[in-house]
PDB file of N, CA and C in Angstrom:
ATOM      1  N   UNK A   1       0.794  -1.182   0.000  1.00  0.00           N
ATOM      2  CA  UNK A   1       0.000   0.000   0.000  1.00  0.00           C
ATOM      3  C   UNK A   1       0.849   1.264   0.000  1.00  0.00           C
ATOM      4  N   UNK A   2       1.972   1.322   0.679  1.00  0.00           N
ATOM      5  CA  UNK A   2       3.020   2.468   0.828  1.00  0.00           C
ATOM      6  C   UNK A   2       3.545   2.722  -0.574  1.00  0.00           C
ATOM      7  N   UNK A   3       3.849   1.816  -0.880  1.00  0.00           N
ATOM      8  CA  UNK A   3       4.666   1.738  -2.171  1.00  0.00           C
ATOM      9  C   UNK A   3       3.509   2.348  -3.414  1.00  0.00           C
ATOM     10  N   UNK A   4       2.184   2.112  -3.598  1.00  0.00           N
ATOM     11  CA  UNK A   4       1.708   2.590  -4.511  1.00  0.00           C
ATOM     12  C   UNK A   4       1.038   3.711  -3.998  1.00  0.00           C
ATOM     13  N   UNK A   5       0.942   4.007  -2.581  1.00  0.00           N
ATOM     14  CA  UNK A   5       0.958   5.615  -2.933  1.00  0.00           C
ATOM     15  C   UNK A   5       2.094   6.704  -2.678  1.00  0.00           C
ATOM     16  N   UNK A   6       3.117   6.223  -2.306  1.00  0.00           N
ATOM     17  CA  UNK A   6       4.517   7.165  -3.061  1.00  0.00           C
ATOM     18  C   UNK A   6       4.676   6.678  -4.756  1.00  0.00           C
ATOM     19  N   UNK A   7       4.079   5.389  -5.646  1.00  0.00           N
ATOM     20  CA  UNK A   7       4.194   5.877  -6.967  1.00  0.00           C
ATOM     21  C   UNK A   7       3.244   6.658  -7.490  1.00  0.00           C
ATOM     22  N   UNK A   8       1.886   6.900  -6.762  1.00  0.00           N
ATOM     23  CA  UNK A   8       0.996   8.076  -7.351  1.00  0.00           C
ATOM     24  C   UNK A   8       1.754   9.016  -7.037  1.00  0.00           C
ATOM     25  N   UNK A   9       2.260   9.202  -5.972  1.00  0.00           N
ATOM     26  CA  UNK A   9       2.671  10.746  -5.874  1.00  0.00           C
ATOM     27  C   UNK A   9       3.827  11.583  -6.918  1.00  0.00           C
ATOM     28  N   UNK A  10       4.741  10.116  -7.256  1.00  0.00           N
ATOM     29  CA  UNK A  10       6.263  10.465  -7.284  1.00  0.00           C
ATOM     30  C   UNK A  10       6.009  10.168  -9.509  1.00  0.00           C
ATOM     31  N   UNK A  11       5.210   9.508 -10.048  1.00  0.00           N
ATOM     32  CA  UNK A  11       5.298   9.053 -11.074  1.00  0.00           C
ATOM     33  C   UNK A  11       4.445  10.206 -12.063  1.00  0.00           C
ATOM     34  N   UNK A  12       3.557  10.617 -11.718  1.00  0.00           N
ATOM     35  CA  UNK A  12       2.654  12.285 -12.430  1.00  0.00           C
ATOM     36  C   UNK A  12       3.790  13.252 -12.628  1.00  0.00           C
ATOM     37  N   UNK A  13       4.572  13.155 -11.305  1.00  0.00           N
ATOM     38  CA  UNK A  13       5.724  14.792 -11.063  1.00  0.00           C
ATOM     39  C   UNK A  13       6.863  14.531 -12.157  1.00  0.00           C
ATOM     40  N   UNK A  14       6.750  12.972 -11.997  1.00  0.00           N
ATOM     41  CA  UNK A  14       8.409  12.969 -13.035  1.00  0.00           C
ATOM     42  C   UNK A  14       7.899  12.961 -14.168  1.00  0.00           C
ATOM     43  N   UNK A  15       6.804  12.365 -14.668  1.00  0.00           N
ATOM     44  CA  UNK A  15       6.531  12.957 -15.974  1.00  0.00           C
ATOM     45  C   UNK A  15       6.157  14.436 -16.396  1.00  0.00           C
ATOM     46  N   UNK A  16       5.787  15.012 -15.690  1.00  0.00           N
ATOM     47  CA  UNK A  16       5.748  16.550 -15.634  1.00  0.00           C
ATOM     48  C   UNK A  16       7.025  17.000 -15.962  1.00  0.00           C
ATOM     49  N   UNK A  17       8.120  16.637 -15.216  1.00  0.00           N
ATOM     50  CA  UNK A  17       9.274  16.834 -15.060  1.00  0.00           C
ATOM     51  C   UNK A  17       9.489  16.877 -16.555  1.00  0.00           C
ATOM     52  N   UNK A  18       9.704  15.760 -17.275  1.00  0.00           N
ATOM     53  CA  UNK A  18      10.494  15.113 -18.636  1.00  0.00           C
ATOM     54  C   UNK A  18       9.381  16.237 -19.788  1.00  0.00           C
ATOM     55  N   UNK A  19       8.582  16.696 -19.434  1.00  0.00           N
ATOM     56  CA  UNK A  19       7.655  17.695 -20.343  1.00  0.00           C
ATOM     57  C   UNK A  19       7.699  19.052 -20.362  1.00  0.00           C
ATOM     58  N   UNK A  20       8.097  19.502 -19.203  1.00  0.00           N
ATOM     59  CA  UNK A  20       8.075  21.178 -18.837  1.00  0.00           C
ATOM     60  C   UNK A  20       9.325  21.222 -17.960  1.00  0.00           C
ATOM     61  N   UNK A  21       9.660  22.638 -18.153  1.00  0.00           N
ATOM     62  CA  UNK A  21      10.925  22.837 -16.984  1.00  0.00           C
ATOM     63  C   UNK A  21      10.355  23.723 -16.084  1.00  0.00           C
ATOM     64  N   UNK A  22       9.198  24.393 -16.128  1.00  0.00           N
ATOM     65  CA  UNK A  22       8.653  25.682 -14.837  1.00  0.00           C
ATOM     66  C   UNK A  22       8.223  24.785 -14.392  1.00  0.00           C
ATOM     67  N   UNK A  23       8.241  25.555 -13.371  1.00  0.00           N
ATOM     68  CA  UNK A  23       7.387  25.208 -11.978  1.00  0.00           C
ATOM     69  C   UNK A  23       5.897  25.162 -11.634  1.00  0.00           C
ATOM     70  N   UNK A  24       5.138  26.414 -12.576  1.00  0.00           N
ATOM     71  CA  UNK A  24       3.700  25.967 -12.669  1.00  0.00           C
ATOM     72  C   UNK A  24       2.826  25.383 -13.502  1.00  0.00           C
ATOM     73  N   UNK A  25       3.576  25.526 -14.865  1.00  0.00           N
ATOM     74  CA  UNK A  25       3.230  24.188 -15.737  1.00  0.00           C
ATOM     75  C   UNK A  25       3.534  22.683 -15.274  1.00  0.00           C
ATOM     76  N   UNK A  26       4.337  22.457 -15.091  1.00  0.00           N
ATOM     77  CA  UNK A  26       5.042  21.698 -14.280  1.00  0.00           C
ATOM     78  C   UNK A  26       4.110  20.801 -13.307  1.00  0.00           C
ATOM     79  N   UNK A  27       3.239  21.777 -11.966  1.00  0.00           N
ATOM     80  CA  UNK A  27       1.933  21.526 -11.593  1.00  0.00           C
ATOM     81  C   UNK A  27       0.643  21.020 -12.321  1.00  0.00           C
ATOM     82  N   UNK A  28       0.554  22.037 -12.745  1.00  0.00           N
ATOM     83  CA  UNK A  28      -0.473  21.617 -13.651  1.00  0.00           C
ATOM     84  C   UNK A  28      -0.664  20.572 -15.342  1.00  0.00           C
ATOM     85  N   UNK A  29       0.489  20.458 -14.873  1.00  0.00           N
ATOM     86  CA  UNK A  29       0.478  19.011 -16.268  1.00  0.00           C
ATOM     87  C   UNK A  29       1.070  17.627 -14.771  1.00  0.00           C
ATOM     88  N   UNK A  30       1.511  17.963 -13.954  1.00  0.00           N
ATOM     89  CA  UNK A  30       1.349  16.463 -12.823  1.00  0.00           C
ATOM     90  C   UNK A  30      -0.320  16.599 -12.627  1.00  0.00           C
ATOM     91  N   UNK A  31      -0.757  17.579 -12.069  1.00  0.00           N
ATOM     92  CA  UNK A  31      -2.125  17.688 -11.557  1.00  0.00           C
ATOM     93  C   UNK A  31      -2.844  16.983 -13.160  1.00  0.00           C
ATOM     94  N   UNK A  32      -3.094  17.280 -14.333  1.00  0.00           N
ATOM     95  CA  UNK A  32      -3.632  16.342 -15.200  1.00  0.00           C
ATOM     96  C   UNK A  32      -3.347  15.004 -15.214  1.00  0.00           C
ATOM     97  N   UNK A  33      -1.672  14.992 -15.480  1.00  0.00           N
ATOM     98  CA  UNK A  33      -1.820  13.097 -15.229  1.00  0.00           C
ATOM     99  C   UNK A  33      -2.024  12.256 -14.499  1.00  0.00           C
ATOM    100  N   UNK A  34      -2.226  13.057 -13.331  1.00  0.00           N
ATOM    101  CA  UNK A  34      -2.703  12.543 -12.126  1.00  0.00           C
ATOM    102  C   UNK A  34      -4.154  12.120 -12.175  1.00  0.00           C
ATOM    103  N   UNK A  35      -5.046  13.430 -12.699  1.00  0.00           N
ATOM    104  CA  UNK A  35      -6.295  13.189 -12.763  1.00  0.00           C
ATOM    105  C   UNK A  35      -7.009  11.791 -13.422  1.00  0.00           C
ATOM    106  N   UNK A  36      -5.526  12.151 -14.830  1.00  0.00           N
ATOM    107  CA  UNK A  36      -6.255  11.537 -16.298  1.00  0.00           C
ATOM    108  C   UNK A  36      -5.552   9.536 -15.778  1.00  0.00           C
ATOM    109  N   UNK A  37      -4.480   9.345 -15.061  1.00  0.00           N
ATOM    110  CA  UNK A  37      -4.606   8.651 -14.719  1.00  0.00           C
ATOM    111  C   UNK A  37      -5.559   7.603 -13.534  1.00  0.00           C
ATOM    112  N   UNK A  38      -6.143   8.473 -12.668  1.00  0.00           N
ATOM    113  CA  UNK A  38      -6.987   8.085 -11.587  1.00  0.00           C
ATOM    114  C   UNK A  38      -8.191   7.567 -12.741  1.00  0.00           C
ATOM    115  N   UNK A  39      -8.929   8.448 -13.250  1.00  0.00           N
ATOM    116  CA  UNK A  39     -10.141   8.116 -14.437  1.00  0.00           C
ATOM    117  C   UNK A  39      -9.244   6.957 -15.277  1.00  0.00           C
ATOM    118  N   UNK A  40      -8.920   6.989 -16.226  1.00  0.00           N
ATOM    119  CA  UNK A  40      -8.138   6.018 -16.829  1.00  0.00           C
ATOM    120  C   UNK A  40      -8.114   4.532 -15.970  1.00  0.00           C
ATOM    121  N   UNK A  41      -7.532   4.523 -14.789  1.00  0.00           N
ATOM    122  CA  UNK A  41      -7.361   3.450 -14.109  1.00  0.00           C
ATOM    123  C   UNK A  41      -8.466   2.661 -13.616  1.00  0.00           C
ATOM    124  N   UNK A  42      -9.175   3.663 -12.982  1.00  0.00           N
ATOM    125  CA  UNK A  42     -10.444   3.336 -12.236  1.00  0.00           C
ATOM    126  C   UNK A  42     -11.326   2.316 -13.529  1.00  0.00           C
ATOM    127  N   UNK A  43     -11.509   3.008 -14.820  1.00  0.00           N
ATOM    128  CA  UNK A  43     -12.636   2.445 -15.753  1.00  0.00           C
ATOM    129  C   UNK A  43     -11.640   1.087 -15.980  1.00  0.00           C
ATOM    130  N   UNK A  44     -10.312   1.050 -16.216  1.00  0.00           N
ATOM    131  CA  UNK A  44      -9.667  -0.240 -16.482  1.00  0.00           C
ATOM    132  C   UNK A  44     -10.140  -1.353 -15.185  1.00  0.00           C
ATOM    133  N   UNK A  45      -9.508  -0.525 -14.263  1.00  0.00           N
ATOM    134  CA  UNK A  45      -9.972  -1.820 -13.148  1.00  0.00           C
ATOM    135  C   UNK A  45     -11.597  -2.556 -13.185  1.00  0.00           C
ATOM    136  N   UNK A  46     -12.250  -1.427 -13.229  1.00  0.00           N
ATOM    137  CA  UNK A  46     -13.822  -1.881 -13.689  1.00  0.00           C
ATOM    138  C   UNK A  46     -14.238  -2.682 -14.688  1.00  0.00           C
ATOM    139  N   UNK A  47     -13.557  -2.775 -15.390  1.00  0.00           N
ATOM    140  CA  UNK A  47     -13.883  -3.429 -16.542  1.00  0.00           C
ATOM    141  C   UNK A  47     -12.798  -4.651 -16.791  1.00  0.00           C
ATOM    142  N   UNK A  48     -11.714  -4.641 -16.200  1.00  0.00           N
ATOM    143  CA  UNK A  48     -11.107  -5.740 -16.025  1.00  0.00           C
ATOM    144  C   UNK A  48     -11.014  -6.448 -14.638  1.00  0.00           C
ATOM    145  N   UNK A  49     -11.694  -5.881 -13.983  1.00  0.00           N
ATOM    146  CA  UNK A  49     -12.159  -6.814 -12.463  1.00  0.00           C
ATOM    147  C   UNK A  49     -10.806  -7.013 -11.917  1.00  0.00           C
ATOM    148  N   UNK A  50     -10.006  -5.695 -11.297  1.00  0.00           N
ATOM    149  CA  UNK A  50      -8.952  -5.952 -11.301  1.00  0.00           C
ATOM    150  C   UNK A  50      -8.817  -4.804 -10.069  1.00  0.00           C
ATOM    151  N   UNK A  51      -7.630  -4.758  -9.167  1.00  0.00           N
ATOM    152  CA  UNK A  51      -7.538  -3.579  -7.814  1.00  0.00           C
ATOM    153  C   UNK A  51      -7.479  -2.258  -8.555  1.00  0.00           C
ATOM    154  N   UNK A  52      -8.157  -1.428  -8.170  1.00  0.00           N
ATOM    155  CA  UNK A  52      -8.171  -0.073  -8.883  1.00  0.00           C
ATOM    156  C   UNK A  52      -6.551   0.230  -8.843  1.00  0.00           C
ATOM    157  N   UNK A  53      -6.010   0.320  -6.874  1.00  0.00           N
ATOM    158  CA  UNK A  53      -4.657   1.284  -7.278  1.00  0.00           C
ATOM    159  C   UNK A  53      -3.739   0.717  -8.127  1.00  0.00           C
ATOM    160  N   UNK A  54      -3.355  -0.188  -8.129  1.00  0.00           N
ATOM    161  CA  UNK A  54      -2.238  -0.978  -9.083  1.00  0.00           C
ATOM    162  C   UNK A  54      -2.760  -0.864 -10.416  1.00  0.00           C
ATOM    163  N   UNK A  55      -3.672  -0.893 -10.494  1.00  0.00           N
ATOM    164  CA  UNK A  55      -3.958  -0.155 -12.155  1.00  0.00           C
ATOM    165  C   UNK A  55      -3.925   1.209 -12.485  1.00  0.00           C
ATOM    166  N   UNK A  56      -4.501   1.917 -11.521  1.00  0.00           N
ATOM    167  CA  UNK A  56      -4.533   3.358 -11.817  1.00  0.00           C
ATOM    168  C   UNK A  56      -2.566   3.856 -11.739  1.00  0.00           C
ATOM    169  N   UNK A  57      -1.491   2.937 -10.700  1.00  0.00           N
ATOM    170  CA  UNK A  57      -0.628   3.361 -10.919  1.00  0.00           C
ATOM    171  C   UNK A  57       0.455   2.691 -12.299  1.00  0.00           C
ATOM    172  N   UNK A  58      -0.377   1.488 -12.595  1.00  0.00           N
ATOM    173  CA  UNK A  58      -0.039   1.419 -14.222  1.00  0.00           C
ATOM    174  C   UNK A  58       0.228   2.079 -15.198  1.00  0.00           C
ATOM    175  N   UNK A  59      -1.151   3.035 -15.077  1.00  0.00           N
ATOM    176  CA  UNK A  59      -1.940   3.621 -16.083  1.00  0.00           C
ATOM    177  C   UNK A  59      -0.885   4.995 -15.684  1.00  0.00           C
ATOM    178  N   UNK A  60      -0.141   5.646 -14.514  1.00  0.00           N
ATOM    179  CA  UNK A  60       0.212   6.658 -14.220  1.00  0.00           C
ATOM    180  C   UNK A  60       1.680   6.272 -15.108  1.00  0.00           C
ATOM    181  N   UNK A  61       2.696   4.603 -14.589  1.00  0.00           N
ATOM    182  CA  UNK A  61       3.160   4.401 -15.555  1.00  0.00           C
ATOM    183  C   UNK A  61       3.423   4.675 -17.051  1.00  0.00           C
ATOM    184  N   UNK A  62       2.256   4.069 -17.765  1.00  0.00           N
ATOM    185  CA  UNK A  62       2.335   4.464 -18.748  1.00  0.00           C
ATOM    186  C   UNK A  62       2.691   5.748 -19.421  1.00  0.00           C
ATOM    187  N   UNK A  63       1.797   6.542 -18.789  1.00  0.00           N
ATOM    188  CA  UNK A  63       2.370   8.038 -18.988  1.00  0.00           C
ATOM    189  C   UNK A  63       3.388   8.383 -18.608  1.00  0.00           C
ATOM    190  N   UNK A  64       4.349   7.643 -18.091  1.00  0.00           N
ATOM    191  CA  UNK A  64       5.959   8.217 -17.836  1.00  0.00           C
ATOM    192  C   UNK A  64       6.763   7.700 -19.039  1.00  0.00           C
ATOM    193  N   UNK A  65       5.794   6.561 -19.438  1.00  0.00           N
ATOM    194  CA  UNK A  65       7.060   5.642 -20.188  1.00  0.00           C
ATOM    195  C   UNK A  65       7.030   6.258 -21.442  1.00  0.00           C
ATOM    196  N   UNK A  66       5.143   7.083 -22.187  1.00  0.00           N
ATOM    197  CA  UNK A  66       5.095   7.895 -23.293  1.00  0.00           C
ATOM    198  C   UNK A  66       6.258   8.879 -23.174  1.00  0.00           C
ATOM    199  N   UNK A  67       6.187   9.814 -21.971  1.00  0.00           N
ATOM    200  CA  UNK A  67       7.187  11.038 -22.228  1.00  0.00           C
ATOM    201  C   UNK A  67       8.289  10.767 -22.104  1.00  0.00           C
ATOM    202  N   UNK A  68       8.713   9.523 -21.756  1.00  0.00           N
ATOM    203  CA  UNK A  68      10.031   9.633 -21.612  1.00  0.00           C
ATOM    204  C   UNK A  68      10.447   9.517 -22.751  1.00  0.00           C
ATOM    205  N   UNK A  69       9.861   8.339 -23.164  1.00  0.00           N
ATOM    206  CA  UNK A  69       9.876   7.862 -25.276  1.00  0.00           C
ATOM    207  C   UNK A  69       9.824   9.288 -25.723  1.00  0.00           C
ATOM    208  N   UNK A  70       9.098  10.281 -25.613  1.00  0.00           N
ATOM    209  CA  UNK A  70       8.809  11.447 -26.273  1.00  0.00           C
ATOM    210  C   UNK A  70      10.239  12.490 -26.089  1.00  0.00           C
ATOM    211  N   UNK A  71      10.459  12.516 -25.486  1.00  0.00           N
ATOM    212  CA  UNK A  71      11.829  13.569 -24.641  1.00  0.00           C
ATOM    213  C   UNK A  71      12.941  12.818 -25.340  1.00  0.00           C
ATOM    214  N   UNK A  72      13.034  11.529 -25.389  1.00  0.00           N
ATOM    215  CA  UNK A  72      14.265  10.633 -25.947  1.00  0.00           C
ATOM    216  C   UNK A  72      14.552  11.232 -27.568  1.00  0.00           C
ATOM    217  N   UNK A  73      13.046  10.932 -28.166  1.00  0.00           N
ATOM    218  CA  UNK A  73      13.081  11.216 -29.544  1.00  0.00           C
ATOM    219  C   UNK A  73      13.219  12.431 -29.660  1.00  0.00           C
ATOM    220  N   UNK A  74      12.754  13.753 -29.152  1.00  0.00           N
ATOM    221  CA  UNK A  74      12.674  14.706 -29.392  1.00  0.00           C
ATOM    222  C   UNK A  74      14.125  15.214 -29.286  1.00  0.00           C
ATOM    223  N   UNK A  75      15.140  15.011 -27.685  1.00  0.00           N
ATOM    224  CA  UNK A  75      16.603  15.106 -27.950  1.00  0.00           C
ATOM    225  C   UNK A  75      17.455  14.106 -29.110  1.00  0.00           C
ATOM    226  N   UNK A  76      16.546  13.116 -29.560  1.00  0.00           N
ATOM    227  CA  UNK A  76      17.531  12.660 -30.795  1.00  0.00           C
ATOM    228  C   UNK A  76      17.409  13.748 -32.277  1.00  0.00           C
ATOM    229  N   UNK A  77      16.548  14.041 -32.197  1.00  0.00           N
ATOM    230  CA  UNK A  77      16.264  15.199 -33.237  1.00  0.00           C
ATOM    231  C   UNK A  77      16.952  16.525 -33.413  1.00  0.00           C
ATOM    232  N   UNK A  78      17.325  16.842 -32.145  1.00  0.00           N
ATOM    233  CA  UNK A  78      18.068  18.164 -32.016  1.00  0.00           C
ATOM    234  C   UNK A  78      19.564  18.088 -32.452  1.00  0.00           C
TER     235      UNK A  78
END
């Protein structure tokens, strides 16, 4: 239980992180993936009969693993 809620907390911020460098964008794009992961997770678990948090922190996953892919490609480009 500890463990998945320091990865809600800690997994929204670092993808924020890898997307914006301010500080209040920064907020407010963790505060979305946060959101968009909680919704996201919740309808997965529902529909796959499955523990909401470990999905919803999947689903928060995922969105680290897009931007990071995204930030990778984008510094291979430069």
């Amino acid at each position: 239980g500890v463990s998945l809620a320091a990865a809600m907390l800690v997994t929204p911020a670092a993808s924020a992180y890898l997307l914006t460098r301010r500080l209040w964008p920064m907020m407010l794009v963790s505060a979305l993936i946060g959101a968009l992961s909680s919704i996201i997770g919740l309808y997965i678990s529902y529909y796959l009969n499955i523990v909401s948090g470990s999905s919803i922190v999947l689903t928060a996953t995922v969105f680290f693993l897009l931007a990071f892919l995204w930030k990778r490609m984008k510094s291979r480009n430069m």
